[in-house]
Protein backbone atom coordinates (compact mmCIF):
# COMPACT_ATOMS: atom_id res chain seq x y z
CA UNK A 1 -12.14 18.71 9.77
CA UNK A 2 -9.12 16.16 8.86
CA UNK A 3 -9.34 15.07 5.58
CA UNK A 4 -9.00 11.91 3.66
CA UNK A 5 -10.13 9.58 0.95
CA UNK A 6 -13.08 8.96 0.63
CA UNK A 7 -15.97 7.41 -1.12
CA UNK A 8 -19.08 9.82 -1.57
CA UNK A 9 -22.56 10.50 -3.79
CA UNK A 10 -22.80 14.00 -5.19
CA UNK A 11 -25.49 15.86 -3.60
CA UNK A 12 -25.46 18.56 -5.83
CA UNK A 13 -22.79 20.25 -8.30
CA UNK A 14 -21.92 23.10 -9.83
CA UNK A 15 -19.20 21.31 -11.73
CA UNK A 16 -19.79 20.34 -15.55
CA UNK A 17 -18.00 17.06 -14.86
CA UNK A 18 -19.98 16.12 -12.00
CA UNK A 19 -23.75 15.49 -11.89
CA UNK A 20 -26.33 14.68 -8.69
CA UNK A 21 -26.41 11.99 -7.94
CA UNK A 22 -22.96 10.62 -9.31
CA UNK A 23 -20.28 8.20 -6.82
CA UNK A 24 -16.97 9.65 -6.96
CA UNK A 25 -14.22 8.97 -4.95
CA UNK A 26 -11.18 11.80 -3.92
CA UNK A 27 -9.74 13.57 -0.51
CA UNK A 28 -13.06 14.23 1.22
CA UNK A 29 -12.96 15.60 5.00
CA UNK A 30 -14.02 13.81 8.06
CA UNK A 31 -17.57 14.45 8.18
CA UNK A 32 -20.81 13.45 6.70
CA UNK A 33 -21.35 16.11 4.04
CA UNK A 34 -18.46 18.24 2.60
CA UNK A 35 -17.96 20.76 0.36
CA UNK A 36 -15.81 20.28 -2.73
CA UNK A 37 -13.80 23.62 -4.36
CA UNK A 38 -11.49 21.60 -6.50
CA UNK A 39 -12.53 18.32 -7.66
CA UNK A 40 -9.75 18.07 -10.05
CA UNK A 41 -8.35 14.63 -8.30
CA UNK A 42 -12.05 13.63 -8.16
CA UNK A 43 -12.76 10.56 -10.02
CA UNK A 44 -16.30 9.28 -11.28
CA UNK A 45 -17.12 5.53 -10.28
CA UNK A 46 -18.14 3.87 -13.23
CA UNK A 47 -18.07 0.31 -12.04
CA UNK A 48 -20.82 -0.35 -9.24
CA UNK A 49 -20.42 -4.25 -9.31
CA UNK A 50 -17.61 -4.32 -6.97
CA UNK A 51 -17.90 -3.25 -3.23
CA UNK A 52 -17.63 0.67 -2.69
CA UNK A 53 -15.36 0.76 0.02
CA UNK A 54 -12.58 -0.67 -2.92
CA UNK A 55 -12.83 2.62 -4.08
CA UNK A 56 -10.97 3.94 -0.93
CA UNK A 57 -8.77 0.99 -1.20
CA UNK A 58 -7.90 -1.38 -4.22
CA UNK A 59 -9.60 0.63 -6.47
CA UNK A 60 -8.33 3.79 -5.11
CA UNK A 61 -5.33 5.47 -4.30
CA UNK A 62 -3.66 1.95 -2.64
CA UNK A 63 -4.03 0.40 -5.64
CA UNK A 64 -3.17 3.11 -7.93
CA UNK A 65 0.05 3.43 -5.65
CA UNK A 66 0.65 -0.41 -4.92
CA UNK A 67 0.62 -0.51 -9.30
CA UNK A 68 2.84 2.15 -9.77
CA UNK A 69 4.93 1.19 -6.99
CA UNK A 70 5.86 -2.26 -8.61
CA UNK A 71 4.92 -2.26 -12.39
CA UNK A 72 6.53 0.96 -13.23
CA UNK A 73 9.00 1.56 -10.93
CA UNK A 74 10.84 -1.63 -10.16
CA UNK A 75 9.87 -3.12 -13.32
CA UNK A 76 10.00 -6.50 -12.38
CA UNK A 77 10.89 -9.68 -14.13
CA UNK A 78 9.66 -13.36 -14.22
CA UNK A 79 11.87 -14.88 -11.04
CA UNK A 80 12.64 -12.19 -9.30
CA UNK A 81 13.40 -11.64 -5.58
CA UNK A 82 10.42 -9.43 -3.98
CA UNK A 83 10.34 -8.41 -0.51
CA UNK A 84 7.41 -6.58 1.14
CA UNK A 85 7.66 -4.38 4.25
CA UNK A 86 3.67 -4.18 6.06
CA UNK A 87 2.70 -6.96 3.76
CA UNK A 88 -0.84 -6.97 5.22
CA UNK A 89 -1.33 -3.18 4.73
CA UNK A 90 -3.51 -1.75 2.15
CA UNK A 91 -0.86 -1.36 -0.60
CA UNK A 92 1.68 -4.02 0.77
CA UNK A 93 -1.30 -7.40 0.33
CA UNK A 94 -1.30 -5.76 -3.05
CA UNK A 95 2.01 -5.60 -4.08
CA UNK A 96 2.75 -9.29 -2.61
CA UNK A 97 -0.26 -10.34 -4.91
CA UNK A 98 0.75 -8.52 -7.88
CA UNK A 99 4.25 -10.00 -7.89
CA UNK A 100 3.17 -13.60 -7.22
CA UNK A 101 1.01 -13.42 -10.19
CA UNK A 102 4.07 -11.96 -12.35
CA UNK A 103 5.86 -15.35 -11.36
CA UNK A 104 8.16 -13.51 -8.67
CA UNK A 105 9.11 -15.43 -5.38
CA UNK A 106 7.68 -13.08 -2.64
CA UNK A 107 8.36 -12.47 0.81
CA UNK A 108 6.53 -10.34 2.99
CA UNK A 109 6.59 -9.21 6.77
CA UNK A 110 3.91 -7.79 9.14
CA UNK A 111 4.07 -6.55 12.52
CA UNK A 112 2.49 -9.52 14.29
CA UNK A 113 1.84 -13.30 13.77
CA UNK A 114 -1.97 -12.56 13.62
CA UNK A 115 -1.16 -10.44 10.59
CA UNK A 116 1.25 -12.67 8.83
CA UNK A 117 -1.37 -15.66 9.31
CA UNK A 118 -3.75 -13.86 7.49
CA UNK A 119 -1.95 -13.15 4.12
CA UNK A 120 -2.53 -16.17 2.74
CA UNK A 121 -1.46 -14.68 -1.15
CA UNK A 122 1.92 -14.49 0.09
CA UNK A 123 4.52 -17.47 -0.23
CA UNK A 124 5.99 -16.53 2.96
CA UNK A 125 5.25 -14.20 5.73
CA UNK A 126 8.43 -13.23 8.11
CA UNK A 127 7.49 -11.48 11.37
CA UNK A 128 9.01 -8.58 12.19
CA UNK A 129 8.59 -6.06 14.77
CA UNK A 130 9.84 -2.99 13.24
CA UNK A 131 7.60 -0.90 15.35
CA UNK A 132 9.71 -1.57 18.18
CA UNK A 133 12.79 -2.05 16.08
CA UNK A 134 13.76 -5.53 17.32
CA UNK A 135 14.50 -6.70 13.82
CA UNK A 136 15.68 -10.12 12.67
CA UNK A 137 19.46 -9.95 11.49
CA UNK A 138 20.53 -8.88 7.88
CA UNK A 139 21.82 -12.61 7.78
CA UNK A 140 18.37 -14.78 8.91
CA UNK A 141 16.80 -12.34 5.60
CA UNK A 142 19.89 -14.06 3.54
CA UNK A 143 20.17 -17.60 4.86
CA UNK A 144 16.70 -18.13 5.48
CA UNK A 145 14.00 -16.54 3.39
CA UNK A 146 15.90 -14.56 0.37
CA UNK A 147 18.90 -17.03 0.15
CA UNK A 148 19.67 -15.45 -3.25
CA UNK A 149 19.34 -12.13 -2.21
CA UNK A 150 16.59 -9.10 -3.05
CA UNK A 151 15.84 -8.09 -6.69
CA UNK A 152 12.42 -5.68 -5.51
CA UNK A 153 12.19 -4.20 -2.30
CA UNK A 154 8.70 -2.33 -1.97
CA UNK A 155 9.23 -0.04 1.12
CA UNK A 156 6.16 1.01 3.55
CA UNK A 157 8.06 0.91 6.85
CA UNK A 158 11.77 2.04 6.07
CA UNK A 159 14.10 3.11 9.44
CA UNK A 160 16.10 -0.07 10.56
CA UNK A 161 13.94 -2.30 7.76
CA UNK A 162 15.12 -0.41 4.97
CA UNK A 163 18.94 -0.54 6.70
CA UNK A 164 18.47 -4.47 6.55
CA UNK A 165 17.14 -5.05 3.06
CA UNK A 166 20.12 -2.32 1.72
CA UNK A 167 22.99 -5.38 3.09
CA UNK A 168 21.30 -8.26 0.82
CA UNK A 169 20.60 -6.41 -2.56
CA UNK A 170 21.10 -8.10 -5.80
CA UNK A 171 22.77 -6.48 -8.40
CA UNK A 172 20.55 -4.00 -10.07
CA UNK A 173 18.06 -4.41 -7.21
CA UNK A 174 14.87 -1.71 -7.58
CA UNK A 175 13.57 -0.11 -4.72
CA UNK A 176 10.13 1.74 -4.34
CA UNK A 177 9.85 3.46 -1.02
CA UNK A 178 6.40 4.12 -0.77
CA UNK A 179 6.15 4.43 2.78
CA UNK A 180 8.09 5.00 6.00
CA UNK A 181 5.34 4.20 8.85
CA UNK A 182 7.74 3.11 11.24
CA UNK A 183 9.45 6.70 11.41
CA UNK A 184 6.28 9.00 11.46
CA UNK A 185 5.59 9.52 14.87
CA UNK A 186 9.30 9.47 15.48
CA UNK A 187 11.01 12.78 17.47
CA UNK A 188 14.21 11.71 15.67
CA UNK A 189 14.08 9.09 12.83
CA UNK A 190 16.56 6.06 12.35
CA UNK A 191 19.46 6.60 10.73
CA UNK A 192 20.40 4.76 7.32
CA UNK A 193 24.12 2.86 7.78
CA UNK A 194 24.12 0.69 4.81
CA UNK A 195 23.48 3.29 1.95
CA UNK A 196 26.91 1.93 0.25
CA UNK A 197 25.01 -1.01 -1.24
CA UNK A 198 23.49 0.90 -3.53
CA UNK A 199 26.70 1.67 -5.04
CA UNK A 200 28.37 -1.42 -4.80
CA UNK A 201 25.12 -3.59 -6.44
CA UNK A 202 24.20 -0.46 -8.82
CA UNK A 203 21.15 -0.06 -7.32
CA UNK A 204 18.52 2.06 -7.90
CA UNK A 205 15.54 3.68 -5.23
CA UNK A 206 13.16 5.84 -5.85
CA UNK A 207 10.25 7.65 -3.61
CA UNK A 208 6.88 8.54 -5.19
CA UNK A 209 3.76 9.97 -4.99
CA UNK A 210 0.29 8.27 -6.15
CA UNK A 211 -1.22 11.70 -7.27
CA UNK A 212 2.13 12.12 -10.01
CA UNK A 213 0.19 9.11 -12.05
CA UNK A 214 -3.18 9.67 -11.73
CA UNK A 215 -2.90 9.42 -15.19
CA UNK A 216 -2.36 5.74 -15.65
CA UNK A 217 -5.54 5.26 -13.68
CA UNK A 218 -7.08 3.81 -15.84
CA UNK A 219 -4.99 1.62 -17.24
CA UNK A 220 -4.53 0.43 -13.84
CA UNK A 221 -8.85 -0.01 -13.68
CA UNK A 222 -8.01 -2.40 -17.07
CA UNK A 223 -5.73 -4.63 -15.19
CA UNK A 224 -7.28 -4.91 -11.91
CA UNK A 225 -11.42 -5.58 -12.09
CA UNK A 226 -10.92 -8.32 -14.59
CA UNK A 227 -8.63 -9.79 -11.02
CA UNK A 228 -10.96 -9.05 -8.78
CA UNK A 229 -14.10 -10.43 -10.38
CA UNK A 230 -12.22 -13.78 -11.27
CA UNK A 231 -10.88 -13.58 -7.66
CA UNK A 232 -7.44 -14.37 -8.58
CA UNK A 233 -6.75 -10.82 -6.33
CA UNK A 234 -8.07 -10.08 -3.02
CA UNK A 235 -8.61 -7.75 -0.49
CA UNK A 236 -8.86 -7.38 3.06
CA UNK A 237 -10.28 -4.24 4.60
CA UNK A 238 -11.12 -3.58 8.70
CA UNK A 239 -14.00 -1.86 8.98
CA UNK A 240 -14.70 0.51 11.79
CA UNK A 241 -17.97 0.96 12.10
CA UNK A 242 -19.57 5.30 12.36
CA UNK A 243 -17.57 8.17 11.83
CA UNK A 244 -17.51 8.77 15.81
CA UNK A 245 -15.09 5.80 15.43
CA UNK A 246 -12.74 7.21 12.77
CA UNK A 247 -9.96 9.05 15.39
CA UNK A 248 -9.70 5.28 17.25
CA UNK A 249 -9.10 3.72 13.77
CA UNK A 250 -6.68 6.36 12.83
CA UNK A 251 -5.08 5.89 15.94
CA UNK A 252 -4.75 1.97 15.68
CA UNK A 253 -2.81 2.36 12.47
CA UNK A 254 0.32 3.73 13.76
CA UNK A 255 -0.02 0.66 17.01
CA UNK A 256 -0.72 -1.81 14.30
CA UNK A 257 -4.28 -2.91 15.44
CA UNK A 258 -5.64 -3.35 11.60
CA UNK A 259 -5.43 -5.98 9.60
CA UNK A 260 -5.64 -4.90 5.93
CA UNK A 261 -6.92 -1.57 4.91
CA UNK A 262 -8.19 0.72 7.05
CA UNK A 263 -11.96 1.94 6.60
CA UNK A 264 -14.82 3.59 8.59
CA UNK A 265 -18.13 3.47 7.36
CA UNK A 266 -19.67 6.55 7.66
CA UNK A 267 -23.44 5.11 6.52
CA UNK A 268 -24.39 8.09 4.42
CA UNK A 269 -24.48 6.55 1.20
């Protein structure tokens, strides 16, 4: 079966750290039971006041990724410049909220005007249709919606996106690439022309993987549940309903059909 994160109960265990009847969340496959060899990026859900599916989401590896992403990797600063590529995607609306509550200016872009109206955490929303790469110009980013230029960019789409962002850096800009979604599916990806900003605004980008910092998990559970219970973050999630549903979900993310995080509810729980 294809695998993915998910949110499960333990049906039984052989595995000290894991008891019946226990919640975890961790890659599970595509099914309604599944067997577990290695449960070492298996985590035990402690806190059952919040919704489960945030465990495959905000409280999950998004979140875990979206806090990495910005806090320790672009290290940002009261004032700064953020930009966010797939702002309404399950790490981007998290990243958009996280800076505007660090007292950044943010800018975000989706794929649609449906999406974009629906991120109301975000300051601004600019629409962009990177999927079919008919991008606003390098100068409508500058004169319009980042007049001072870009002190975070938080990549998820990258391609002709990232190309823009590179011509309207601010010196010692940060870059997180998180993502590339835009270049995926692609037989032969967009090229990168404007890689000689980093040089001459001493940039600095990095890529990154979530399961590198599973260690600051819970620091990152400090921060966020105190946000979510006082609402001051939120989440959006698109639920497709039965796993018989799960390949048309998949399916919709690459076309852009979800708004928020992706989940199927499998009902077994």
């Amino acid at each position: 079966p294809i695998t993915g994160y998910g949110v499960a109960k333990v049906l039984d265990s052989a595995h000290p750290g894991f008891a019946k009847d226990d919640l975890v969340w961790g890659i599970t496959g595509w099914e309604e039971h599944s067997l577990i060899s290695d449960p070492k990026n298996f985590f035990k859900i402690q806190h059952t006041d919040v919704p489960l599916s945030y465990y495959a989401g905000i409280l999950g590896m998004p979140g875990i990724t979206a806090y990495i992403g910005f806090y320790e990797l672009c290290a940002p600063k009261k004032g700064d410049y953020v930009f966010v590529s797939a702002a309404c995607g399950a790490v981007g609306q998290l990243v958009g909220q996280f800076a505007k509550l660090h007292g950044c200016h943010v800018v975000g872009s989706a794929g649609s005007p449906e999406k974009a109206s629906n991120a109301q955490f975000l300051t601004f929303m600019l629409e962009s249709k990177h999927r079919n790469r008919n991008l606003t110009s390098a100068l409508y980013f500058r004169n319009r919606h980042c007049p001072e230029g870009i002190d975070i960019y938080f990549d998820n789409v990258g391609g002709k996106m990232l190309d823009a962002v590179l011509l309207n850096l601010r010196p010692h800009a940060r870059i997180a690439v998180c993502g590339m979604i835009s270049q995926y599916n692609r037989e032969q990806p967009d090229g990168v022309q404007n890689l000689s900003s980093m040089v001459s605004k001493e940039a600095r980008m990095q890529g990154y993987l979530a399961t590198n910092y599973y260690h600051l998990y819970p620091k990152y559970l400090e921060m966020i549940l105190p946000l979510i219970k006082e609402s001051k973050v939120v989440y959006v999630e698109d639920v497709a309903d039965g796993l018989e549903n799960a390949p048309k979900a998949l399916v919709g993310i690459f076309s852009g059909r979800n708004i928020g995080k992706q989940v199927v509810a499998v009902n077994c729980l």
